[in-house]
Protein backbone atom coordinates (compact mmCIF):
# COMPACT_ATOMS: atom_id res chain seq x y z
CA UNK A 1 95.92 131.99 132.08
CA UNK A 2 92.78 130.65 130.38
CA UNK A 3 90.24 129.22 133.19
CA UNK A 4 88.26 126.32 132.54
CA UNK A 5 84.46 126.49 131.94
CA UNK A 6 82.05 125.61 134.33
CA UNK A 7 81.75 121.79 133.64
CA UNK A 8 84.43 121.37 131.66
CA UNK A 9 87.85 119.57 132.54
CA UNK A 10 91.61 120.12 131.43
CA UNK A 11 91.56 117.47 129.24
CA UNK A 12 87.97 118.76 126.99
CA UNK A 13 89.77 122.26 127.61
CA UNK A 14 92.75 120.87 125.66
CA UNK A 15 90.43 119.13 123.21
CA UNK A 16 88.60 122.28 122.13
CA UNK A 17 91.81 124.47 121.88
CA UNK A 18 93.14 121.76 119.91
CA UNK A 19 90.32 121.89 117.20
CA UNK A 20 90.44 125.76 117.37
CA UNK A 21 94.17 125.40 116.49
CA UNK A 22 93.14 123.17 113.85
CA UNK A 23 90.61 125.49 112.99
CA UNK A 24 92.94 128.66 112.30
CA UNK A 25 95.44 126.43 110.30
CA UNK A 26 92.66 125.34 107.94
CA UNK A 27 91.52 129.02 107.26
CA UNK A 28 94.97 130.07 106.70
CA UNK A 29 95.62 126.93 104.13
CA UNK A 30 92.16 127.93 102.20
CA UNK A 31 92.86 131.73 101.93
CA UNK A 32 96.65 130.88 100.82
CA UNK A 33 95.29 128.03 98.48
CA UNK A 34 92.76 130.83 96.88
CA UNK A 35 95.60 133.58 97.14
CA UNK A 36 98.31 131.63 94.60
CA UNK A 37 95.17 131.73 91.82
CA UNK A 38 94.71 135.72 92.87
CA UNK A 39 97.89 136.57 92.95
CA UNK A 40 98.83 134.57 89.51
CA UNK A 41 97.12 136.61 88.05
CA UNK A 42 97.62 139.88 89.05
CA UNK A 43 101.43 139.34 88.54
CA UNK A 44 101.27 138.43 85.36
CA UNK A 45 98.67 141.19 84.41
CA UNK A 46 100.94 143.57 86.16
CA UNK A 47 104.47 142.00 85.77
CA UNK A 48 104.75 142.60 89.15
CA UNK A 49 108.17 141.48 91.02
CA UNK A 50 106.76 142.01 94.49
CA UNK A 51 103.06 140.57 93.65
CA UNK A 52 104.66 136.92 91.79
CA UNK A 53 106.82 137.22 95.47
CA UNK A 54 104.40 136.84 97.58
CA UNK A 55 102.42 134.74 95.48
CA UNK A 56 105.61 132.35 95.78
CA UNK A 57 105.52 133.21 99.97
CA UNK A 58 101.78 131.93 99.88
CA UNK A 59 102.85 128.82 98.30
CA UNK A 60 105.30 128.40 101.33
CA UNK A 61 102.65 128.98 104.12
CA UNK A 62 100.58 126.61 102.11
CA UNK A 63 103.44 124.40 103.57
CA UNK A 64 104.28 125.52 106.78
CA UNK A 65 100.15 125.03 107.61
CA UNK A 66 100.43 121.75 106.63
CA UNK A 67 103.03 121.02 109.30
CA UNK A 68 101.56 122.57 112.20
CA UNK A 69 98.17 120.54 111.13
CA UNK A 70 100.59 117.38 110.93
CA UNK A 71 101.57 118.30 114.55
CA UNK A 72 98.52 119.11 116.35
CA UNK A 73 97.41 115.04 114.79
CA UNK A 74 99.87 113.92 116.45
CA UNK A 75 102.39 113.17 113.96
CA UNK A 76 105.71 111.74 114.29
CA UNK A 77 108.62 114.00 115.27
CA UNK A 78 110.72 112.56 112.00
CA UNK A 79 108.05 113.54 109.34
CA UNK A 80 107.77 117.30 111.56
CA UNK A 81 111.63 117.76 110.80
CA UNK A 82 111.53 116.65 107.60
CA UNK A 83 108.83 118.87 106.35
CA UNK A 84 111.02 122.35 108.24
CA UNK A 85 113.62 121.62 106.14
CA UNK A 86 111.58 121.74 102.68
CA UNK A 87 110.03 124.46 104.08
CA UNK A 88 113.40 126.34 104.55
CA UNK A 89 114.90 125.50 101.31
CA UNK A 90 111.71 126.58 99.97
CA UNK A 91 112.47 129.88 101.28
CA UNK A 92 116.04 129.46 99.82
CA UNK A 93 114.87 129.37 96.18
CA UNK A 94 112.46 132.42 97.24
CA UNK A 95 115.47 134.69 98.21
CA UNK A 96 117.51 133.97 95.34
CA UNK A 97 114.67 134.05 92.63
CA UNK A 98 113.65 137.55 94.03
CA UNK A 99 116.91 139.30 94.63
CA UNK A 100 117.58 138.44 91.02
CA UNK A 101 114.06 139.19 89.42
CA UNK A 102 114.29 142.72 91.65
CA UNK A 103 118.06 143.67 90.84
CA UNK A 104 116.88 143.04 87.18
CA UNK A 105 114.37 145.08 87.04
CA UNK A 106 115.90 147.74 89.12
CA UNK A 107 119.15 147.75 86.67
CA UNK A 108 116.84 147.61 83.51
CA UNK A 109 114.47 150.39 84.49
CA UNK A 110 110.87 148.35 83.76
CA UNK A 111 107.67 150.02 85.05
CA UNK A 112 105.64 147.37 85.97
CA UNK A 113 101.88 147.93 85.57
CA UNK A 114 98.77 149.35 87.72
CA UNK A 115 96.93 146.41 89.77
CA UNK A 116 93.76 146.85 90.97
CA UNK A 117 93.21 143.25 91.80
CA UNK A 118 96.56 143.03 93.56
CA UNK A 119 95.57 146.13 95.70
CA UNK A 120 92.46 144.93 97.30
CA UNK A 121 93.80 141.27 97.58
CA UNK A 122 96.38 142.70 99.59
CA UNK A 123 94.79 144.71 101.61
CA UNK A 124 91.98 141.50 102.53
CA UNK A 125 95.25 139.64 103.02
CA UNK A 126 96.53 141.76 105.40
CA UNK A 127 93.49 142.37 107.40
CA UNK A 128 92.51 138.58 107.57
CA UNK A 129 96.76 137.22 108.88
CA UNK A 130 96.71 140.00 111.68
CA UNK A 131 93.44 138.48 112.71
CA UNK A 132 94.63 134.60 112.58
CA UNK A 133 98.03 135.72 114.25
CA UNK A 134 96.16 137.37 116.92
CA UNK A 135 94.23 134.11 117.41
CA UNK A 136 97.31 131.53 116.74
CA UNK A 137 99.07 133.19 119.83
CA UNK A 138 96.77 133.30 121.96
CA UNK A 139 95.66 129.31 121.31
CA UNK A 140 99.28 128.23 121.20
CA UNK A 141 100.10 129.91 124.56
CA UNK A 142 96.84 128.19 125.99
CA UNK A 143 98.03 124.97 124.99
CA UNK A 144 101.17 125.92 125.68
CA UNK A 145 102.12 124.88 121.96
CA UNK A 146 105.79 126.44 120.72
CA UNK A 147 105.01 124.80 116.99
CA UNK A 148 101.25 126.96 116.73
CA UNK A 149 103.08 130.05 118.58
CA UNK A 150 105.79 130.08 116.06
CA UNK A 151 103.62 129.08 112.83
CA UNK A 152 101.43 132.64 115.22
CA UNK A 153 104.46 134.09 114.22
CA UNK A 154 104.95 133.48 110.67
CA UNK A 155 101.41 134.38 109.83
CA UNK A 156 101.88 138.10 111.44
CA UNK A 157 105.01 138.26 109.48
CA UNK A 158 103.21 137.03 106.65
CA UNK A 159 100.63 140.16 107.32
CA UNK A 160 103.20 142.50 107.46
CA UNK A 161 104.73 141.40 103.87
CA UNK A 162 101.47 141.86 102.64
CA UNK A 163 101.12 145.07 104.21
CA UNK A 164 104.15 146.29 102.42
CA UNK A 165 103.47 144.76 99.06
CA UNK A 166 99.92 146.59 98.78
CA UNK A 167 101.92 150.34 100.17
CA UNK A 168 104.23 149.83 96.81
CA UNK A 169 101.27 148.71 94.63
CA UNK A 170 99.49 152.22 95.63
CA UNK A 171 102.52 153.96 95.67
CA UNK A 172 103.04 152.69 92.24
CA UNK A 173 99.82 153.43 91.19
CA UNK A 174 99.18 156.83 92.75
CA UNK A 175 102.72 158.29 92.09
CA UNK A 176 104.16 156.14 89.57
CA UNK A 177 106.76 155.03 92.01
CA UNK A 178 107.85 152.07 89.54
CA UNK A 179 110.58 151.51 91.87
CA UNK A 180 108.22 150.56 94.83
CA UNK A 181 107.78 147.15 93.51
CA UNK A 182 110.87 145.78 92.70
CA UNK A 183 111.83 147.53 96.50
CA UNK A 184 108.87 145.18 98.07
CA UNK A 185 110.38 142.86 96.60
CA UNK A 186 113.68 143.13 98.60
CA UNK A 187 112.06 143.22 101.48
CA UNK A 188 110.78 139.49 100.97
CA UNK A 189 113.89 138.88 100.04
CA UNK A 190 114.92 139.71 103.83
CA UNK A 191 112.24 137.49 104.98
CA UNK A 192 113.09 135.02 103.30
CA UNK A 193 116.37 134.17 104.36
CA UNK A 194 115.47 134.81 107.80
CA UNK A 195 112.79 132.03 107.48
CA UNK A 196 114.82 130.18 105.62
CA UNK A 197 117.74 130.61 108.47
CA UNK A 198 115.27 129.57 110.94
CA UNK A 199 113.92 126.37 109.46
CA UNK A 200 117.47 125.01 108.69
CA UNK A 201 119.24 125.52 111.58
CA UNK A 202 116.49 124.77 114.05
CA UNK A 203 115.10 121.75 112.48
């Protein structure tokens, strides 16, 4: 339980968690927005499976960012609902582009190549979610806020993903575990669905 400063009421209490909320959101939609251009990038310079994954997965957070910011203005319940369900057919066309792309390159045998740039964007990635997740939970539970403790939730997922995208792009790199990719790629593939599950049958 988070006491109030000395001269400070519930309702400026509220106010500033509010804006902190806000806060986290917007840093999570600016290093997404950057990430799609990094990741671009290195996938195509690589041909990597799980690096064009998560660069898709960004593009989804870009989304689900938007709709907690939507919430935390205020906005109508309707245009909330709305926006889950993009958001889990979004993840949809995630699952089935990546279980494709990584059976294919499984069955086919391609080696994608080394990336440097995907390496240390990962690891920054992964580094920066754990520390918004950290901070989304323990806003939302101060406000007492189910749509910042879930989008909390998402963004320690999202750490994790990244986590296991940079441990096959080493692995690949440092052992020539070509297989490591395509396998990161799977476990999006999980993720997805599960978020995709979620959205739809919650909304």
């Amino acid at each position: 339980m988070i006491e109030n400063p000395p001269g400070t009421n519930a309702r400026e209490l509220g106010d500033r968690l509010v804006a902190r909320g806000r806060r986290l959101e917007a840093v999570t939609l600016g290093w997404n927005v950057v990430g799609i251009a990094v990741l671009a990038f290195a996938a195509v310079a690589a041909r990597s499976v799980a690096l064009a994954g998560f660069g898709l997965d960004s593009l989804i957070e870009i989304g689900a960012s938007i709709v907690v910011l939507w919430e935390l203005s205020g906005a109508g319940e309707d245009r909330r609902r709305h926006a889950i369900v993009l958001i889990g057919s979004a993840f949809v066309v995630l699952s089935v582009y990546l279980a494709a792309q990584s059976t294919l390159v499984l069955v086919v045998g391609f080696h994608p190549r080394h990336s440097p740039a995907g390496i240390v964007w990962t690891a920054m990635t992964a580094a920066v979610m754990f520390l918004l997740a950290a901070g989304k939970a323990r806003t939302g539970a101060a406000l007492g806020n189910r749509v910042l403790l879930t989008e909390g939730k998402v963004t320690l997922v999202d750490g994790i993903l990244s986590t296991a995208v940079l441990v096959a792009l080493v692995l690949n790199a440092s052992l020539r575990w070509w297989w490591a990719d395509p396998a990161a790629g799977y476990v999006l593939v999980y993720y997805g669905a599960r978020e995709a599950r979620a959205a739809l049958v919650a909304h």
